[in-house]
Every structure is written in structure tokens, then in C-alpha cells.
C-alpha atoms as a PDB file:
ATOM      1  CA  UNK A   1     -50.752 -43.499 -77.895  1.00  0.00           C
ATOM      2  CA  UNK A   2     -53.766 -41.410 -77.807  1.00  0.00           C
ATOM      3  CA  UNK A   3     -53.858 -37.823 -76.970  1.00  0.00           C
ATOM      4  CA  UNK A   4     -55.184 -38.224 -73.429  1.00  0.00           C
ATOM      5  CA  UNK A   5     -52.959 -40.598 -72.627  1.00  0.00           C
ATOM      6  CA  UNK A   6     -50.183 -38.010 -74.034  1.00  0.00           C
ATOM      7  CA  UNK A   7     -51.542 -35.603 -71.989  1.00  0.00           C
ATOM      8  CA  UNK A   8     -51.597 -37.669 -69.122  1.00  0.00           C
ATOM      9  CA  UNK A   9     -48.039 -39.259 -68.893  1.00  0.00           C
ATOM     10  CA  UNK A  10     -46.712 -35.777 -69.456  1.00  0.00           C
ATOM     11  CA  UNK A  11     -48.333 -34.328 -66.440  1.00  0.00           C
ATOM     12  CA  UNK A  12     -47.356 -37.116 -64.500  1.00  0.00           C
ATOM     13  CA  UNK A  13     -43.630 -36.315 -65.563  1.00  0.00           C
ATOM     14  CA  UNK A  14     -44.411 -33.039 -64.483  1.00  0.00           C
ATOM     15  CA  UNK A  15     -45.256 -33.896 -61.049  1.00  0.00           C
ATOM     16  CA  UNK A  16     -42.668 -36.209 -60.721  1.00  0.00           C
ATOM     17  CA  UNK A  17     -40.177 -33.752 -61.954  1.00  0.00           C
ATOM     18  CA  UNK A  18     -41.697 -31.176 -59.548  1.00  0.00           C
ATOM     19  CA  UNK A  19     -41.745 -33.383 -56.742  1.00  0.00           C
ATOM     20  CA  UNK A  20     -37.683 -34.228 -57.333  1.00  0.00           C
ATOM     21  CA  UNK A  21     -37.409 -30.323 -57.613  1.00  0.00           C
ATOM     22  CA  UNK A  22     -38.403 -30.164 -54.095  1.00  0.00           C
ATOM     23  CA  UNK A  23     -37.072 -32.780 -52.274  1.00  0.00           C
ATOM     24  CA  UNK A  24     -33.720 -31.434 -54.096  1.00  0.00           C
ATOM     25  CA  UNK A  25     -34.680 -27.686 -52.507  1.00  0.00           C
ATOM     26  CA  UNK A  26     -35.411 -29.571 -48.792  1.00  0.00           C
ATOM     27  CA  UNK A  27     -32.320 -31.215 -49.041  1.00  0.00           C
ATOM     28  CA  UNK A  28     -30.213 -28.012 -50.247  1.00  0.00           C
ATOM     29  CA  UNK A  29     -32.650 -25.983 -47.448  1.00  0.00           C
ATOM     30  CA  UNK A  30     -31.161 -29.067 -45.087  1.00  0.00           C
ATOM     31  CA  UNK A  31     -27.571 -29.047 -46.193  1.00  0.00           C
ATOM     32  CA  UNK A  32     -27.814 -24.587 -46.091  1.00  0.00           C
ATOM     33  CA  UNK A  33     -29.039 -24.673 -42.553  1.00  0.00           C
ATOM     34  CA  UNK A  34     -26.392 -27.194 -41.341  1.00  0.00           C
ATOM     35  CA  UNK A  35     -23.848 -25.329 -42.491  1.00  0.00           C
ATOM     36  CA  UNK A  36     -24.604 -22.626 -41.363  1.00  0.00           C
ATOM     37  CA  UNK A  37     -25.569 -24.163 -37.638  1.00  0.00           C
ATOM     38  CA  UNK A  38     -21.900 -25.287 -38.170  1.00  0.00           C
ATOM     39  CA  UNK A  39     -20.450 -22.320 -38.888  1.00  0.00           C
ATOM     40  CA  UNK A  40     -21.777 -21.028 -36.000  1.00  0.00           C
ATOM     41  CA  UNK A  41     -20.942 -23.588 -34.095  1.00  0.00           C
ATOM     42  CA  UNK A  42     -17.259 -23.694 -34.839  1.00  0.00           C
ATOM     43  CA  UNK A  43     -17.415 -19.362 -34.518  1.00  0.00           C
ATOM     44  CA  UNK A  44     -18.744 -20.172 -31.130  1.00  0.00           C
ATOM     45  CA  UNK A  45     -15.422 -22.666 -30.710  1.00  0.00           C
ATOM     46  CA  UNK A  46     -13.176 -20.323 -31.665  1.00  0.00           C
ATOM     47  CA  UNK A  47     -15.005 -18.018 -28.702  1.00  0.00           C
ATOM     48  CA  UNK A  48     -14.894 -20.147 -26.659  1.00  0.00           C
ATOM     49  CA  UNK A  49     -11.432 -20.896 -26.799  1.00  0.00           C
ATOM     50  CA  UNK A  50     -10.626 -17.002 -27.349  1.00  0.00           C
ATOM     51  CA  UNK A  51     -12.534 -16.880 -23.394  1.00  0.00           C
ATOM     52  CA  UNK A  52     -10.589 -19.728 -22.581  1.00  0.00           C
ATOM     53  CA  UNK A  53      -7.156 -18.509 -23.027  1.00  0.00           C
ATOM     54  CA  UNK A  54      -8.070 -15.695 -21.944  1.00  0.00           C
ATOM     55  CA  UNK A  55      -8.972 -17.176 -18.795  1.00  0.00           C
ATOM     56  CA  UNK A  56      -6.293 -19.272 -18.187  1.00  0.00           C
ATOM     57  CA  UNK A  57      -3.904 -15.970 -18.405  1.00  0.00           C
ATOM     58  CA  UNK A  58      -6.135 -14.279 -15.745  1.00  0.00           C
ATOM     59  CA  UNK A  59      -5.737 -17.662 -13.828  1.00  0.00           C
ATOM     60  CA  UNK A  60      -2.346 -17.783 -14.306  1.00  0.00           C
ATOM     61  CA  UNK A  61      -1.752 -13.758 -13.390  1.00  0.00           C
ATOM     62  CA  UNK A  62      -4.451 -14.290 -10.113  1.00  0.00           C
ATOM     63  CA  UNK A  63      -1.892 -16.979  -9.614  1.00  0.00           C
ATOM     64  CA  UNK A  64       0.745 -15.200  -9.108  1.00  0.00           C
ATOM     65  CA  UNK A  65      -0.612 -12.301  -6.881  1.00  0.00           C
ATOM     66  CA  UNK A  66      -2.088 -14.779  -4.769  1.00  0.00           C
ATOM     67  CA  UNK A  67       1.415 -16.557  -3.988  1.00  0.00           C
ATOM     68  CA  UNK A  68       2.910 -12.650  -3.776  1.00  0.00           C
ATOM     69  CA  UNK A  69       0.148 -11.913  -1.454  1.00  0.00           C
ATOM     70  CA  UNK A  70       0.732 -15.249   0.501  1.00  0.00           C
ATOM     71  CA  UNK A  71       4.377 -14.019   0.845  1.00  0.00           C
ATOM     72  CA  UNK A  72       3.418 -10.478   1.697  1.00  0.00           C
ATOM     73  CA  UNK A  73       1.327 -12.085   4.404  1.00  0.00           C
ATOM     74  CA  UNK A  74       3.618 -14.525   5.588  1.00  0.00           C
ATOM     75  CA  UNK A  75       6.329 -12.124   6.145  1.00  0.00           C
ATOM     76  CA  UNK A  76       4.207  -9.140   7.627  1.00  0.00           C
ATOM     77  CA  UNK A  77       1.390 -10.613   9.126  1.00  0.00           C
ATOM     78  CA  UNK A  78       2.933 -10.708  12.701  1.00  0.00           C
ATOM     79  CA  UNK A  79       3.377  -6.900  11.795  1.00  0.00           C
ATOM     80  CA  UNK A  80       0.018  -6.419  11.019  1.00  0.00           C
ATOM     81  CA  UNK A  81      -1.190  -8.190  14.481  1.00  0.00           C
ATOM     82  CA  UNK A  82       1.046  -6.144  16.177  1.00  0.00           C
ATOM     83  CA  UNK A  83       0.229  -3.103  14.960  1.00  0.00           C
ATOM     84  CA  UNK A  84      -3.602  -3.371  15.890  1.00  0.00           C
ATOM     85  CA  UNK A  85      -2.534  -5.059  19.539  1.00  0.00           C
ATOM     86  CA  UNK A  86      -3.302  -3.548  22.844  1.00  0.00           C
ATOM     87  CA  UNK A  87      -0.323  -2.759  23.911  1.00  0.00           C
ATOM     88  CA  UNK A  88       0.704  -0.967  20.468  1.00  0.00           C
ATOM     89  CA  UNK A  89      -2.437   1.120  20.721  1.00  0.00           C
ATOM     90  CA  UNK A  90      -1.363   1.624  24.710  1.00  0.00           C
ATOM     91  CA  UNK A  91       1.623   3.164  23.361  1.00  0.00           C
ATOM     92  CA  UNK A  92      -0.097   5.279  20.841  1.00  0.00           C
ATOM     93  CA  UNK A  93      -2.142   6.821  23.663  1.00  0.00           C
ATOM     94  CA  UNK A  94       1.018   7.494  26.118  1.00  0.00           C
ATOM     95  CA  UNK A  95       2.608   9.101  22.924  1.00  0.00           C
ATOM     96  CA  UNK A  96      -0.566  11.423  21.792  1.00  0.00           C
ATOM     97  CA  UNK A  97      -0.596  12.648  25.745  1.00  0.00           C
ATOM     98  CA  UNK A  98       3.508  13.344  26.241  1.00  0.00           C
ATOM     99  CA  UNK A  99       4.560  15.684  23.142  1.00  0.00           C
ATOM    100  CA  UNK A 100       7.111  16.440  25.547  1.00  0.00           C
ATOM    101  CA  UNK A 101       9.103  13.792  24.329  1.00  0.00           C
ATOM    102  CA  UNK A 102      10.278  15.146  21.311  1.00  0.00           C
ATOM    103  CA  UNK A 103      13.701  15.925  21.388  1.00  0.00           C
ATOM    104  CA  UNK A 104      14.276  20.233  21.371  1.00  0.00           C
ATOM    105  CA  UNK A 105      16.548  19.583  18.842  1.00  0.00           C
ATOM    106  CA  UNK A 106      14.413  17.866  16.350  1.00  0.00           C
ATOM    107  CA  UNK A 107      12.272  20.388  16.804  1.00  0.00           C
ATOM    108  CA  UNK A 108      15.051  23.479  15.963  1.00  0.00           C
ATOM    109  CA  UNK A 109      16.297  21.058  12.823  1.00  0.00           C
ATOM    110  CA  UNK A 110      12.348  21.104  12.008  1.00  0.00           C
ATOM    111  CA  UNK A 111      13.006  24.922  12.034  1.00  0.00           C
ATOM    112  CA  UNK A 112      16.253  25.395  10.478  1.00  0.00           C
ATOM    113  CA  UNK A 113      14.787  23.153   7.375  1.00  0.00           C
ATOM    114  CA  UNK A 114      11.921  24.920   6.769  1.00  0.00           C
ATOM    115  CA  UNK A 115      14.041  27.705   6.129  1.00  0.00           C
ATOM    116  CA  UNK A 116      16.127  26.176   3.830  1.00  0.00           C
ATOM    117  CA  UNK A 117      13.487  25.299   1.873  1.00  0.00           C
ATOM    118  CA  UNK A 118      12.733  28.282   1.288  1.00  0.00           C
ATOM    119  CA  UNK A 119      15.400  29.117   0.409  1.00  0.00           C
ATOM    120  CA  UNK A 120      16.813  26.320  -2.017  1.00  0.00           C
ATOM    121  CA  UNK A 121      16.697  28.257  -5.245  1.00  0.00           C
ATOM    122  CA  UNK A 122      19.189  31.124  -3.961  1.00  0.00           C
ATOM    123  CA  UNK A 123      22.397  29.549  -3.714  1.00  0.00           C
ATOM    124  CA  UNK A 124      23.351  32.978  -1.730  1.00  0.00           C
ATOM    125  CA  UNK A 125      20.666  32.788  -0.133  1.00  0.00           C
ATOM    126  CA  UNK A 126      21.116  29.087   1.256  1.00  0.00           C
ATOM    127  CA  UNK A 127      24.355  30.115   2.544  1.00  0.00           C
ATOM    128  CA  UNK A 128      22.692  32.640   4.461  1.00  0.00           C
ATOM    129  CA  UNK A 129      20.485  30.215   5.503  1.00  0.00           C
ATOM    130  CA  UNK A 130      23.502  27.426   6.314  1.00  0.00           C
ATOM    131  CA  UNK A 131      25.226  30.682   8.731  1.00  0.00           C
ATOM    132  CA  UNK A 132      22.099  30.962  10.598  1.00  0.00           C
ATOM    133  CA  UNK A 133      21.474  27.547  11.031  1.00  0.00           C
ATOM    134  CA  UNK A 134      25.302  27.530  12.802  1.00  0.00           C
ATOM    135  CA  UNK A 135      24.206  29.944  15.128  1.00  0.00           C
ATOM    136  CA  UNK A 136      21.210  28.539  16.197  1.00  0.00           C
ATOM    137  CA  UNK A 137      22.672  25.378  16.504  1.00  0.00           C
ATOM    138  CA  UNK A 138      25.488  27.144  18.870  1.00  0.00           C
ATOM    139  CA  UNK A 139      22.569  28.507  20.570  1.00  0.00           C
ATOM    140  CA  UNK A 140      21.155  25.184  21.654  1.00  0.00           C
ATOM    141  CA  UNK A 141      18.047  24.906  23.519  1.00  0.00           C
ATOM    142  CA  UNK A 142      17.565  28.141  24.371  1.00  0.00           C
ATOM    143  CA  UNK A 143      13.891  28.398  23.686  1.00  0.00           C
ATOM    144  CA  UNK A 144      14.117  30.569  20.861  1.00  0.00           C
ATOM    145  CA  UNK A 145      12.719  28.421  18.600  1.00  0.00           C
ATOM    146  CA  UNK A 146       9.122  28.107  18.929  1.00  0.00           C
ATOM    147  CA  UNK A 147       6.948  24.970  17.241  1.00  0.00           C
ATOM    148  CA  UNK A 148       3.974  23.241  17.967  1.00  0.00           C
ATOM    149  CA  UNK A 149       4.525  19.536  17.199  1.00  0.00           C
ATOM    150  CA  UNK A 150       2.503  16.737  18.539  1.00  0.00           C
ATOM    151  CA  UNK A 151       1.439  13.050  18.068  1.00  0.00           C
ATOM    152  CA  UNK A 152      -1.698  12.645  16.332  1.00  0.00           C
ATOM    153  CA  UNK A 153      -5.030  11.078  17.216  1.00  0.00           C
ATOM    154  CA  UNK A 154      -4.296   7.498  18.967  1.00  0.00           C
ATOM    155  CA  UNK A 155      -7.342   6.496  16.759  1.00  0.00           C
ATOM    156  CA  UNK A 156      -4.936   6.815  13.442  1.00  0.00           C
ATOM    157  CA  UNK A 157      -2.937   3.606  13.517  1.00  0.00           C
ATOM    158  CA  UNK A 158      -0.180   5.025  10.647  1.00  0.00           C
ATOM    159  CA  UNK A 159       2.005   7.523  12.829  1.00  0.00           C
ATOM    160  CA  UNK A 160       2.843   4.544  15.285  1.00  0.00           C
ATOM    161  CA  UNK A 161       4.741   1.540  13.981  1.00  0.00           C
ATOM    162  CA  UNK A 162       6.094  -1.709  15.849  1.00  0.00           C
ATOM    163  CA  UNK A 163       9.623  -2.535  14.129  1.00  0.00           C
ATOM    164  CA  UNK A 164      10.144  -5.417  16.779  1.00  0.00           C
ATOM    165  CA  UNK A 165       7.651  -5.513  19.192  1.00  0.00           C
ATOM    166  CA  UNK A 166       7.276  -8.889  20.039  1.00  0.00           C
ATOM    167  CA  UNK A 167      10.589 -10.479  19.769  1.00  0.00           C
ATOM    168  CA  UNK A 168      11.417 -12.549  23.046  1.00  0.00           C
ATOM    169  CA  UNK A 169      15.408 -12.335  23.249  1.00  0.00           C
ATOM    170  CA  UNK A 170      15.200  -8.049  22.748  1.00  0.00           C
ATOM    171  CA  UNK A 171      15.309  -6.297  25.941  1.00  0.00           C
ATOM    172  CA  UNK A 172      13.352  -3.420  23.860  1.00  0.00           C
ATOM    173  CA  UNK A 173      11.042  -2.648  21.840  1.00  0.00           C
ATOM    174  CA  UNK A 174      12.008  -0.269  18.566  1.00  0.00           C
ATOM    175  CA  UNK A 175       9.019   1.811  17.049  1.00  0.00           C
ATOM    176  CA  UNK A 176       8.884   4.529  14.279  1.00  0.00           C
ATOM    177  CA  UNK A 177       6.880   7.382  15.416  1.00  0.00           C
ATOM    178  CA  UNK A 178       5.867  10.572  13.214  1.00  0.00           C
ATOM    179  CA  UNK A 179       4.787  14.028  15.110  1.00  0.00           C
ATOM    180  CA  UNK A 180       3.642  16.876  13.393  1.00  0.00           C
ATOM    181  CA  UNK A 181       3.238  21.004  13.339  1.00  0.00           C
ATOM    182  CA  UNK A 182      -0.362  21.322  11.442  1.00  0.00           C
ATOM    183  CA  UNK A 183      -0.130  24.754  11.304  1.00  0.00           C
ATOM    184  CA  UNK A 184       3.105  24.585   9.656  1.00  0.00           C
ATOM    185  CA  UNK A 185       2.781  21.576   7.815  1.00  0.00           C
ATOM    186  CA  UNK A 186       6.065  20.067   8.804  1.00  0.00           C
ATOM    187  CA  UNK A 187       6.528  16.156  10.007  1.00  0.00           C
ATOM    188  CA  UNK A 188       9.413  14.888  12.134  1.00  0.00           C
ATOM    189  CA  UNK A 189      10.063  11.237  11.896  1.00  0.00           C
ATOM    190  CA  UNK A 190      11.188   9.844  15.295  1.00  0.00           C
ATOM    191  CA  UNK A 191      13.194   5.876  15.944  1.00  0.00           C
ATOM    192  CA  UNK A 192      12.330   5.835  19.648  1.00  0.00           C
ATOM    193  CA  UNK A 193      13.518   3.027  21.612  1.00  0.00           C
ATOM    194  CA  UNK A 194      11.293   1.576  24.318  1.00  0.00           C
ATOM    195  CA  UNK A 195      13.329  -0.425  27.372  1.00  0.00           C
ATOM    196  CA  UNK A 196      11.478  -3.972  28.470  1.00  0.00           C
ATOM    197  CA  UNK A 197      11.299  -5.997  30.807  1.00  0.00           C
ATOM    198  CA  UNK A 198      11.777  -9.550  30.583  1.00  0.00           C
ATOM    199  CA  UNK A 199       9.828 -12.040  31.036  1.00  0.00           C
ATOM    200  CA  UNK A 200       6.523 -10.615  29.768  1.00  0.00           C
ATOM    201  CA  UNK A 201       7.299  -8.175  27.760  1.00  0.00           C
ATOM    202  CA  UNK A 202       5.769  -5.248  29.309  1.00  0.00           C
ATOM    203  CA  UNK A 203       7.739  -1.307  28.866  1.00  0.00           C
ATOM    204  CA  UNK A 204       9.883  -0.614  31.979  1.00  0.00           C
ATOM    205  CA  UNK A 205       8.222   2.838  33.482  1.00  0.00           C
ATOM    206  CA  UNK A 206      10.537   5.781  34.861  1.00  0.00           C
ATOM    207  CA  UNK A 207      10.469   6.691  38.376  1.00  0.00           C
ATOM    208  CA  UNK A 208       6.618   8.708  37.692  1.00  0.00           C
ATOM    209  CA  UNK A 209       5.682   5.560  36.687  1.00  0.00           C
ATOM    210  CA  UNK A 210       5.594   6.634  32.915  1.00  0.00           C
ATOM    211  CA  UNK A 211       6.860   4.522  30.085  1.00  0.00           C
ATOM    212  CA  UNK A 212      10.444   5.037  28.988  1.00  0.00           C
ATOM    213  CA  UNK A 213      10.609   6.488  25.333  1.00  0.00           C
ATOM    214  CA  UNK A 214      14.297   7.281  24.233  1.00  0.00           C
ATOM    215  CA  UNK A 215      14.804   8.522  20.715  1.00  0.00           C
ATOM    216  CA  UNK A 216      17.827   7.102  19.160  1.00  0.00           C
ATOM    217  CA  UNK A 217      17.886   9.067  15.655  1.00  0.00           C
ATOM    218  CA  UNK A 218      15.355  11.988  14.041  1.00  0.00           C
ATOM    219  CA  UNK A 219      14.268  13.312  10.431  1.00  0.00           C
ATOM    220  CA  UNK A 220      12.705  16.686  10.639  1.00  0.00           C
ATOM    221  CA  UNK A 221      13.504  17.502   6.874  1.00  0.00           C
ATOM    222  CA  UNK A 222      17.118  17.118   6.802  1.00  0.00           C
ATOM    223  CA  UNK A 223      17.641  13.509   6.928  1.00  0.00           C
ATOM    224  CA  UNK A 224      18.480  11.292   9.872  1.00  0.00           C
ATOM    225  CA  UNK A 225      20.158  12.572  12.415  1.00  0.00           C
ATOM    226  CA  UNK A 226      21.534  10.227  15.182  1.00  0.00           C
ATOM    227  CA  UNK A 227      20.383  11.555  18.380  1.00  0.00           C
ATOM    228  CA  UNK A 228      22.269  11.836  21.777  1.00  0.00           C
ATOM    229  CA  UNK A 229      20.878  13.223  24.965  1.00  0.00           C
ATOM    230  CA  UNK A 230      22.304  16.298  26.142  1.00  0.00           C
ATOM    231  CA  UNK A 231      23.417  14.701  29.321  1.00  0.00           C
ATOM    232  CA  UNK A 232      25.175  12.205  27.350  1.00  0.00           C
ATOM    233  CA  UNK A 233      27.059  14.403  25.553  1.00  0.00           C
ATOM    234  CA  UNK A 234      28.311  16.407  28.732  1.00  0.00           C
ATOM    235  CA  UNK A 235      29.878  13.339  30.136  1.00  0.00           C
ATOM    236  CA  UNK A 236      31.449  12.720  26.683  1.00  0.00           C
END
């Protein structure tokens, strides 16, 4: 073999060695990139999934509050109506104009608490306080006792609730009322019972024409007291 062809089968080796160097460096470019595509790929899977499960415990909690707020519905959505009806918010505004209808003694037991609270810490002090409220409960009605309560704006729905307005077979209606002293900052929380007349429901009115609230029980601070109209209690 002569020198130039020595020369020239080594440079074709060369090139053909070169040339199988890079088709090996596409391919392992090729292979690099795939794997890597993959490997995203599959982190993307296990994201996905991550999201998934993730959803499907939301789905499963939003679930369950929507069946507990089906229930809640179900059992006070006839309360609900209620409350907003006319004749509800017709008994909010006969309320807000006749303060006059809270009993005197709810009123004094409004009192007499207030003054036990402040006296709770001083045990001989809240025997003090237990002595006086004796003798202004012997005392009665006799206008010593001075408060300001009243029924708040008819706009505010929350101080006037149905407990079952609407039922045919009662021959009353039973709400839970709350008046208040501003200036003092005292509530009393009032079960007044409503008469009705049957059929159509509407509130049986006094001889003024006026609808009939009677107050069966009171909580001015000292728990519920069952309440019985003087009158009553004289022809005990």
C-alpha cells in the first residue's frame, strides 16, 4: 500500500469513527432527554395524584357538610320562613311599641341580680345581698325599683323567635322574646305565650283590640323563673 493510500484509509477511519462518535452522543443526548421528560413526567404523576387525594378528601369532607347542612335545613327551614314572615315581624312591631308587657317582677329580679353580681366575690357580702333581695321581694310591686327595659328595633330579627308558630292543632303560638336596659346593660329573656284563634291562625286581641302576650316563665340573670300573674296567685 502506498503512502497516500495509507493516508487516505486512515482518515476515512477517522471519519467513520467520528461519525459513530456522534450518532452514539445523539442517541445518549436522545436517551438523556427522555429520561429526564420521564422523570418529569412521572414527578408530575405523583402530583397529580398528591392533588388528587387531596381532592377527593375535600370532596369527601364538602360531602359531609353538605348532607349536615341538608339536615340543618330540613329540620329548621320552616323556622327560618317563619321567622322572616309577616305576621312574625307584626309581632315584633306590637312588642317594640308595648314594653309594658314585661312582667314588674322580671324587672325587680333584673335588679336584685345585678346586685348580686356585684357582689359574688364577698360571700358576706352576697348574704347581704340574698337579705335584701327578701325584702324587696316582700315588697312586691311597689315601684321602688326603677329600670328602663324595652324591646329592641322591630328591624333586628334576633330578639323575636317563633318556637311554634305555625302548627295547626296549637291553640297558641309560643315565642322567645329578649328586652333590654341599654343603659344598664342587663337582658331579660321572656317565654311569652300568644292565644290563637282557630281556623286561620291569627292572635286573639284583648278587649282594646291589642294582641294577647302572656309570659309563662322569665330569665333576668337568675335563671328561669316560672311566672304567675299576680291575679292568679290571689285566687290561689
Amino acid at each position: 500500500m502506498s503512502f497516500r493510500e495509507d493516508v487516505f484509509a486512515k482518515i476515512v477511519t477517522y471519519i467513520t469513527v467520528a461519525v459513530l462518535l456522534g450518532a452514539m452522543l445523539v442517541e445518549a443526548f436522545v436517551i438523556y432527554t427522555e429520561r429526564r421528560e420521564q422523570e418529569k413526567l412521572e414527578a408530575e404523576a405523583v402530583s397529580a395524584q398528591e392533588t388528587i387525594n387531596e381532592l377527593s378528601a375535600q370532596t369527601h369532607s364538602l360531602t359531609q357538610q353538605v348532607e349536615q347542612l341538608q339536615e340543618f335545613r330540613d329540620n329548621w327551614e320552616d323556622f327560618v320562613i317563619l321567622t322572616d314572615s309577616e305576621l312574625c315581624q307584626r309581632m315584633r312591631e306590637d312588642l317594640y311599641a308595648r314594653p309594658e308587657v314585661i312582667p314588674q317582677e322580671a324587672k325587680e329580679a333584673s335588679a336584685l341580680a345585678e346586685k348580686a353580681d356585684g357582689l359574688e366575690a364577698d360571700a358576706a357580702a352576697a348574704q347581704e345581698a340574698e337579705k335584701d333581695a327578701q325584702e324587696e321581694e316582700a315588697e312586691g310591686s311597689s315601684g321602688q325599683i326603677t329600670v328602663d327595659f324595652a324591646f329592641p328595633s322591630p328591624d333586628n330579627k334576633e330578639w323575636l323567635l317563633p318556637l311554634n308558630l305555625g302548627n295547626e292543632p296549637s291553640v297558641e303560638y309560643l315565642f322567645y322574646a329578649r328586652a333590654e336596659d341599654a343603659e344598664r346593660e342587663r337582658y331579660i329573656d321572656i317565654l311569652f305565650e300568644v292565644p290563637v284563634e282557630r281556623p286561620g291562625g291569627e292572635p286573639v286581641l284583648d278587649e282594646d283590640g291589642q294582641i294577647i302576650w302572656e309570659c309563662l316563665a322569665y330569665d333576668a340573670g337568675l335563671g328561669w323563673t316560672l311566672y304567675t300573674p299576680p291575679g292568679e296567685e290571689t285566687e290561689e
